[in-house]
C-alpha atoms as a PDB file:
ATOM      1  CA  UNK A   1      16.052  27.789   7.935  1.00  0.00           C
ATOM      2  CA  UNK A   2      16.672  24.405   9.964  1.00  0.00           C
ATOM      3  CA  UNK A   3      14.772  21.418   8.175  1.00  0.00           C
ATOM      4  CA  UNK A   4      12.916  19.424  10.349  1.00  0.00           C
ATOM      5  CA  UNK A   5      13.774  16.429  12.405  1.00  0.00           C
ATOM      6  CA  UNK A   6      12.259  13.507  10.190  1.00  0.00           C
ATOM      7  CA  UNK A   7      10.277  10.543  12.009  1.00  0.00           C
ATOM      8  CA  UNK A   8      12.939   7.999  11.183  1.00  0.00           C
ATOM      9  CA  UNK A   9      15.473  10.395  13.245  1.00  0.00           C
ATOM     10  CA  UNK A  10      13.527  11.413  16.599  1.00  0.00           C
ATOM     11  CA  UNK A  11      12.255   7.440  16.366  1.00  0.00           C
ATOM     12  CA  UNK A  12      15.207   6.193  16.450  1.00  0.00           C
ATOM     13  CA  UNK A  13      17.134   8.081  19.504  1.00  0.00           C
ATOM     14  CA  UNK A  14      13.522   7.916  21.691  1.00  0.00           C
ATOM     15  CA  UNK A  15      13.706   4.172  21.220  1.00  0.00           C
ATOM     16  CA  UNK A  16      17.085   3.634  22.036  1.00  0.00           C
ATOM     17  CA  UNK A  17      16.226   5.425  25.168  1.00  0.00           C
ATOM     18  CA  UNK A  18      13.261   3.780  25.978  1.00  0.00           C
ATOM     19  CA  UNK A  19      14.246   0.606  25.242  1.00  0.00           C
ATOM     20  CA  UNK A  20      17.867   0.639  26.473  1.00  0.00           C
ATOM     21  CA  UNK A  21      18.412   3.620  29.043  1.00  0.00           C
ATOM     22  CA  UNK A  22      20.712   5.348  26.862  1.00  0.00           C
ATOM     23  CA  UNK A  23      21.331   7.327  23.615  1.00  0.00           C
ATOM     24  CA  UNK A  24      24.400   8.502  21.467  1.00  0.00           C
ATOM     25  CA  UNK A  25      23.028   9.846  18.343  1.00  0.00           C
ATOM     26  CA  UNK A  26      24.510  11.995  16.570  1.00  0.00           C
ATOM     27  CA  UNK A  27      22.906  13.656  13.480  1.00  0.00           C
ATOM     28  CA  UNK A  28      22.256  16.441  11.548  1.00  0.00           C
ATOM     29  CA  UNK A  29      19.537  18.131  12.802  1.00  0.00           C
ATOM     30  CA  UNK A  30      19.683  16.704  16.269  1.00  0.00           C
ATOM     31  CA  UNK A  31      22.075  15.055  18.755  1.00  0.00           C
ATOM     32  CA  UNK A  32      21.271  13.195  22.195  1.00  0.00           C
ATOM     33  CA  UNK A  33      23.663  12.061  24.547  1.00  0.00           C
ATOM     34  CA  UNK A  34      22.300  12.663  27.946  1.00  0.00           C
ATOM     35  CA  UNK A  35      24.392  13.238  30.895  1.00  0.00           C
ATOM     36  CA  UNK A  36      22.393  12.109  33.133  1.00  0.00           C
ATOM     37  CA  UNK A  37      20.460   9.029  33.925  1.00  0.00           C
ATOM     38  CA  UNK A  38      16.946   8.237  31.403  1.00  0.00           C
ATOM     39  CA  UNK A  39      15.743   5.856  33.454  1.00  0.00           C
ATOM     40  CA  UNK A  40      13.610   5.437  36.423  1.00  0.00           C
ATOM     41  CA  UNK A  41      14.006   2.787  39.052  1.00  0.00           C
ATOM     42  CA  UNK A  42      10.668   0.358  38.840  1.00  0.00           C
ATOM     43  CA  UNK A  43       9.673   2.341  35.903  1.00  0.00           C
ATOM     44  CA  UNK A  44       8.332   0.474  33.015  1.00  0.00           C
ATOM     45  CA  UNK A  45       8.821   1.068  29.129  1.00  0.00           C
ATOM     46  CA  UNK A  46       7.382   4.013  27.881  1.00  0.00           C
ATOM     47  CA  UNK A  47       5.643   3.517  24.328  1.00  0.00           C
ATOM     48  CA  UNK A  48       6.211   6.059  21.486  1.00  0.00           C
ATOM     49  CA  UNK A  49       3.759   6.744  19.576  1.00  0.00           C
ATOM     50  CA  UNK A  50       3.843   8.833  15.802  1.00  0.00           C
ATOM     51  CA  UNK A  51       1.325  10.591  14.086  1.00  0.00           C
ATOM     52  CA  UNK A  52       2.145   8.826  10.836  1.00  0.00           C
ATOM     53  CA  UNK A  53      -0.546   8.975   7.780  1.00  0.00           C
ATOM     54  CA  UNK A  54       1.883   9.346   5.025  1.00  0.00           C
ATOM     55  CA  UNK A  55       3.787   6.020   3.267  1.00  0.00           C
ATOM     56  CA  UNK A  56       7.375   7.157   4.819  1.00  0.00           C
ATOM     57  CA  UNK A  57       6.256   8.215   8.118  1.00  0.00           C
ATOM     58  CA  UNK A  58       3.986   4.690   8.539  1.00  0.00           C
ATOM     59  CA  UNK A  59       7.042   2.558   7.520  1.00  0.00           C
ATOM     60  CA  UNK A  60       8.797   4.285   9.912  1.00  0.00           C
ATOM     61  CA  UNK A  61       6.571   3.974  12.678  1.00  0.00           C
ATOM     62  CA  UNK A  62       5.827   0.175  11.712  1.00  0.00           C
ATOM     63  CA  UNK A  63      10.025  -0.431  12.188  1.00  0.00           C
ATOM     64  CA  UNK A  64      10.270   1.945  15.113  1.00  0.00           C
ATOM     65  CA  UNK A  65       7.445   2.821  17.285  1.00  0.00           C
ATOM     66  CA  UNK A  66       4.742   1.210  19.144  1.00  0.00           C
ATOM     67  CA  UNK A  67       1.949   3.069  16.813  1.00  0.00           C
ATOM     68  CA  UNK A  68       0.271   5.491  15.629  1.00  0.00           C
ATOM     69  CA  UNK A  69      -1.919   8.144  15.905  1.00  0.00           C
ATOM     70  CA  UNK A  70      -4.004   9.274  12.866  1.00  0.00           C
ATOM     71  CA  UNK A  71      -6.158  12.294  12.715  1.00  0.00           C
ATOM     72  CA  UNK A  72      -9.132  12.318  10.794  1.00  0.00           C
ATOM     73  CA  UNK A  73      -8.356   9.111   9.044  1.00  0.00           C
ATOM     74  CA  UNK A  74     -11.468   7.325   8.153  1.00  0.00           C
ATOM     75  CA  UNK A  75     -12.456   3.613   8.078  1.00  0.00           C
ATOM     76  CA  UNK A  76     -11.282   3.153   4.445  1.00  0.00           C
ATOM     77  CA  UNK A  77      -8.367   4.959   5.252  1.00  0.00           C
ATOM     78  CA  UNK A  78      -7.131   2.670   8.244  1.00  0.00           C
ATOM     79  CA  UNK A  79      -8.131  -0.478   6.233  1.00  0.00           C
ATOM     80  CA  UNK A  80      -6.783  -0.368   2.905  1.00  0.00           C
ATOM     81  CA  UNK A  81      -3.742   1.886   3.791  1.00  0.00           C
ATOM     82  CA  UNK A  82      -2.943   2.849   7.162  1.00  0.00           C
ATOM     83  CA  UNK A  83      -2.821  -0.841   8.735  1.00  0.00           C
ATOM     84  CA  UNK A  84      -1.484  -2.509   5.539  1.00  0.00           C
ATOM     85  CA  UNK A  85       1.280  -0.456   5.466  1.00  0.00           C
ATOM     86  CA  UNK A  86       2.203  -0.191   9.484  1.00  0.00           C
ATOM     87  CA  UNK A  87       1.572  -4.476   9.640  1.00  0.00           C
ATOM     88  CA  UNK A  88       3.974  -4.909   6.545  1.00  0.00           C
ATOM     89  CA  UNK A  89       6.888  -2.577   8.158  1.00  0.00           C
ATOM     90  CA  UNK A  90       6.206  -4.467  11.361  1.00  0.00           C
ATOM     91  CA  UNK A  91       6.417  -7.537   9.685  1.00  0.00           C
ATOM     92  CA  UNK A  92       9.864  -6.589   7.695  1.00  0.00           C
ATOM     93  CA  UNK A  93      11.833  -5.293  10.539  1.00  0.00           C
ATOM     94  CA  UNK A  94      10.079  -8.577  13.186  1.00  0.00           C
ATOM     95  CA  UNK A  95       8.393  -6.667  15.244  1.00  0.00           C
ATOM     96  CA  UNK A  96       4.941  -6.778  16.952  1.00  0.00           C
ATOM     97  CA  UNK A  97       2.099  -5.233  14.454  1.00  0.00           C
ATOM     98  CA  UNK A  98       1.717  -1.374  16.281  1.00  0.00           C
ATOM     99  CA  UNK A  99      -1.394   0.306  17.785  1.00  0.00           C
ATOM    100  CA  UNK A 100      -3.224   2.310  15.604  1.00  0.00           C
ATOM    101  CA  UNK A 101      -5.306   4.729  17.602  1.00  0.00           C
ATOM    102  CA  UNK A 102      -7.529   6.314  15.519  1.00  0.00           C
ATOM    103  CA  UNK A 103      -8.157  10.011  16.814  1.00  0.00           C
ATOM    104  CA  UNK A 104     -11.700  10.789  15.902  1.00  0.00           C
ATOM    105  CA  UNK A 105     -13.614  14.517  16.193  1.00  0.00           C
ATOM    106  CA  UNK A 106     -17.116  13.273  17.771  1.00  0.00           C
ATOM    107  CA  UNK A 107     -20.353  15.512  18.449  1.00  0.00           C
ATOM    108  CA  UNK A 108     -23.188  14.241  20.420  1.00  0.00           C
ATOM    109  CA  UNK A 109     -26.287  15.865  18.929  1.00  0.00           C
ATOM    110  CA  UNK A 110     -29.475  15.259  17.859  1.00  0.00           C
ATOM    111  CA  UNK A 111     -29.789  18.431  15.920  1.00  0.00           C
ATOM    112  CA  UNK A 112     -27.102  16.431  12.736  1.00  0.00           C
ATOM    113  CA  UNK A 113     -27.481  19.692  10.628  1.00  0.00           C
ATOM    114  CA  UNK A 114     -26.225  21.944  13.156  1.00  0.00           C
ATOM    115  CA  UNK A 115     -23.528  19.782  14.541  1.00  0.00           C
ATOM    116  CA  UNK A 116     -22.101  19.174  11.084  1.00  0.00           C
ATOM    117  CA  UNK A 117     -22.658  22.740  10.120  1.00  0.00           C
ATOM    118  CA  UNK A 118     -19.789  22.997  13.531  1.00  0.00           C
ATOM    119  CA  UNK A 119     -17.725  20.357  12.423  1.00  0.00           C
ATOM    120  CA  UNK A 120     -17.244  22.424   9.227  1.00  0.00           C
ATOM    121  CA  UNK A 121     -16.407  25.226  11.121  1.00  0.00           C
ATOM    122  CA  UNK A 122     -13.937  23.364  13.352  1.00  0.00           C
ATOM    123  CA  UNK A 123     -12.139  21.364  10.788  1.00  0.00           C
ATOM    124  CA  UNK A 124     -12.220  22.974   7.362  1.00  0.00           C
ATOM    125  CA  UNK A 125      -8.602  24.094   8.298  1.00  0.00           C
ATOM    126  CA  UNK A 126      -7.440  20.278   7.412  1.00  0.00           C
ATOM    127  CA  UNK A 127      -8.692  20.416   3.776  1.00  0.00           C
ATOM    128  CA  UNK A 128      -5.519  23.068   3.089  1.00  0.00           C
ATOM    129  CA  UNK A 129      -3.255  20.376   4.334  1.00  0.00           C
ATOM    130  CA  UNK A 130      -2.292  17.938   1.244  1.00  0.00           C
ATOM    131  CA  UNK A 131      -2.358  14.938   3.705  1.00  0.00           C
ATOM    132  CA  UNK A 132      -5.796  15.566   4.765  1.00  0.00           C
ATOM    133  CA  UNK A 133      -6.447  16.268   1.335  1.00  0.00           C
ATOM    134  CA  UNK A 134      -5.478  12.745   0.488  1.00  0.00           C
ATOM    135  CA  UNK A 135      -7.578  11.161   3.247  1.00  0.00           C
ATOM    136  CA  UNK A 136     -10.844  13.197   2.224  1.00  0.00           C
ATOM    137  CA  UNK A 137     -10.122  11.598  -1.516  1.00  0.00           C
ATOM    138  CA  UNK A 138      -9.736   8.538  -0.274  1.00  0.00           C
ATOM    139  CA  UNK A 139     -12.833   8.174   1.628  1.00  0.00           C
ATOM    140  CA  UNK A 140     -15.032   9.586  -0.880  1.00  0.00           C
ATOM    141  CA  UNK A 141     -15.945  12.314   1.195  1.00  0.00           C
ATOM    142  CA  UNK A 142     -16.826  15.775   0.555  1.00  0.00           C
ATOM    143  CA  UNK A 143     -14.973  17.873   3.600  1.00  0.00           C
ATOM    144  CA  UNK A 144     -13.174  17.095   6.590  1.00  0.00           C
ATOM    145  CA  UNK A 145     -16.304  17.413   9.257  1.00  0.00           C
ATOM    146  CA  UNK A 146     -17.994  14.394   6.761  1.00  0.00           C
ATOM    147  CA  UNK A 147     -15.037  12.420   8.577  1.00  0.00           C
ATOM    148  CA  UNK A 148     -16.537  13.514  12.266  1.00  0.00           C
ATOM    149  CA  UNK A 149     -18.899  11.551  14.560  1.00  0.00           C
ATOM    150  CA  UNK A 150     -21.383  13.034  14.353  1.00  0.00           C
ATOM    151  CA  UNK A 151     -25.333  12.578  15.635  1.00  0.00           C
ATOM    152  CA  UNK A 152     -26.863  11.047  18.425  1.00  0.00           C
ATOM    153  CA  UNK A 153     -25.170   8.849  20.993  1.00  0.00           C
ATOM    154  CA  UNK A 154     -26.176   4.873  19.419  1.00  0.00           C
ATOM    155  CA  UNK A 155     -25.278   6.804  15.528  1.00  0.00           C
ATOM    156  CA  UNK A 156     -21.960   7.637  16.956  1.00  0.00           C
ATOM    157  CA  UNK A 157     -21.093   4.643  18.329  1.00  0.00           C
ATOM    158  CA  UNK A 158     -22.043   3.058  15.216  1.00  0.00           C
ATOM    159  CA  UNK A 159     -19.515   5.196  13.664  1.00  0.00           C
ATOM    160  CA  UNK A 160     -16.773   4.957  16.043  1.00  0.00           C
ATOM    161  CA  UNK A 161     -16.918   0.895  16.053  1.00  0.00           C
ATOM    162  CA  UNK A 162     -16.436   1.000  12.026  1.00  0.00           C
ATOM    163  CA  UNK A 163     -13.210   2.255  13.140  1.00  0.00           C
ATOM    164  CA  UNK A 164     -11.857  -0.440  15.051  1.00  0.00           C
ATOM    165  CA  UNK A 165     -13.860  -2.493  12.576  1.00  0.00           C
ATOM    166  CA  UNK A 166     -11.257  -1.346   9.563  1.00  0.00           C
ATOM    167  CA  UNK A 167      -7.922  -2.406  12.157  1.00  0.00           C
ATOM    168  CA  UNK A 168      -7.707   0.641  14.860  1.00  0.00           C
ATOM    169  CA  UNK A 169      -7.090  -0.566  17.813  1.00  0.00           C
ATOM    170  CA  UNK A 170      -8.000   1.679  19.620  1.00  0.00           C
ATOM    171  CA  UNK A 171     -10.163   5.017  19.108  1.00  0.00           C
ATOM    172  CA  UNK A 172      -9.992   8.201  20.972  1.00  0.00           C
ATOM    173  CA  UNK A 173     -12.642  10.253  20.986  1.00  0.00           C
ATOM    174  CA  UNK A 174     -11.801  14.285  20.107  1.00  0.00           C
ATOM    175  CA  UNK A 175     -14.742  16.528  21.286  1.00  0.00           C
ATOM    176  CA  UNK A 176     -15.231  18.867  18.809  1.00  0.00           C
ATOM    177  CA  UNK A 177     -17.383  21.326  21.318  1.00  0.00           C
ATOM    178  CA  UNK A 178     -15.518  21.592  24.467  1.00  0.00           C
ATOM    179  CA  UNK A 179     -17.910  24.182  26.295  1.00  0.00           C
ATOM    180  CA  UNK A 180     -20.772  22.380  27.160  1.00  0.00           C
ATOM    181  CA  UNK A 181     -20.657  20.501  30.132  1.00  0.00           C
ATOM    182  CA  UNK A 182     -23.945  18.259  28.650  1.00  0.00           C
ATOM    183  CA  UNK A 183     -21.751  17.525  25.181  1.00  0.00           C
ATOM    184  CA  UNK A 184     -19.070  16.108  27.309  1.00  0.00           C
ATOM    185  CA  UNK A 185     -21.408  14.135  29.760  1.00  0.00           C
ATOM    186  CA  UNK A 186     -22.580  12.745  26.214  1.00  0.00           C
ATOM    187  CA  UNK A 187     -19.135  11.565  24.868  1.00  0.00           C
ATOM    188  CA  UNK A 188     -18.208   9.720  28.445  1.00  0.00           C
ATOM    189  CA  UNK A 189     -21.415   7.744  27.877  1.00  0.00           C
ATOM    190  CA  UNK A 190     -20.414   7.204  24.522  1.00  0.00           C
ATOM    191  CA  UNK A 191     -16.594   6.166  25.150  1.00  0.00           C
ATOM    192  CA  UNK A 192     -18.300   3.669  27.934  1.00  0.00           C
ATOM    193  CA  UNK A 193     -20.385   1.694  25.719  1.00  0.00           C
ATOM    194  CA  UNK A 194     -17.415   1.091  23.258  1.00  0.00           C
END
């Protein structure tokens, strides 16, 4: 069995591409040296993101990448841990503090019960993953769908601006009914008054 390619690794030889048009790396578990050109005339940098929630993986992406992409990471989360820890590496290795784009599962619904009683559905898979585990402690929450967006359009907003309240940057909004054409009509008007 091949271990897998650590953050720190696949950080390093994307940046060196991005940010210099060329890579010679090579590793362990993976090797890039390109034989033909990585760059594109009149192209511009491309930034590389990390889905980083863990201590390790954040330091990483605060010395290596442009940000990162958290799942189901609440408010508390972001604030006291996710952003501290991304701004610090940053900080150490003098570079710009990242992005943190916080990606958020969001239902539009007046009917709370019944769109939490789907959120459960959706997302109870994350509470057998010891990260997610981790983030549902440290919110004080009882299951992942209590980290969801969930309830009318104005509630939802509400919730989605405590996000970028706590240091996300940015939010992304992650339907968590993609089937009804009315539930996405509902999330566009919610991503436009953010």
């Amino acid at each position: 069995m091949t271990a897998a390619i650590g953050p720190k690794i696949s950080s390093r030889a994307t940046r060196s591409v991005f940010d210099t048009g060329a890579v010679d790396f090579h590793g362990e578990e993976l090797s890039a040296n390109p034989g033909w050109p990585v760059t594109v005339a009149g192209g511009t940098p491309v930034p590389v993101y990390v889905a980083a929630m863990g201590p390790k993986a954040l330091q990483v992406t605060g010395e290596l990448a442009d940000g990162t992409l958290p799942y189901l990471a609440g408010p508390r989360t972001i604030a006291e841990f996710i952003e501290p820890a991304i701004a610090k590496a940053a900080a150490d290795a003098e570079r710009p503090k990242p992005r943190i784009i916080a990606a958020v599962p969001v239902f539009v619904s007046d009917d709370v019960d019944a769109a939490h009683a789907f959120a459960a559905q959706q997302l109870s898979f994350y509470e057998t993953i010891p990260s997610y585990q981790k983030v549902i402690a440290r919110e004080g929450v009882a299951s992942a769908a209590d980290l969801a967006a969930i309830g009318p359009a104005e509630s939802v907003v509400r919730q989605l601006k405590r996000y970028l309240d706590a240091g996300a940057t940015d939010v992304v909004l992650s339907p968590l009914d993609r089937d009804d054409a009315l539930v996405a009509e509902n999330i566009w008007a919610v991503a436009a008054s953010l």
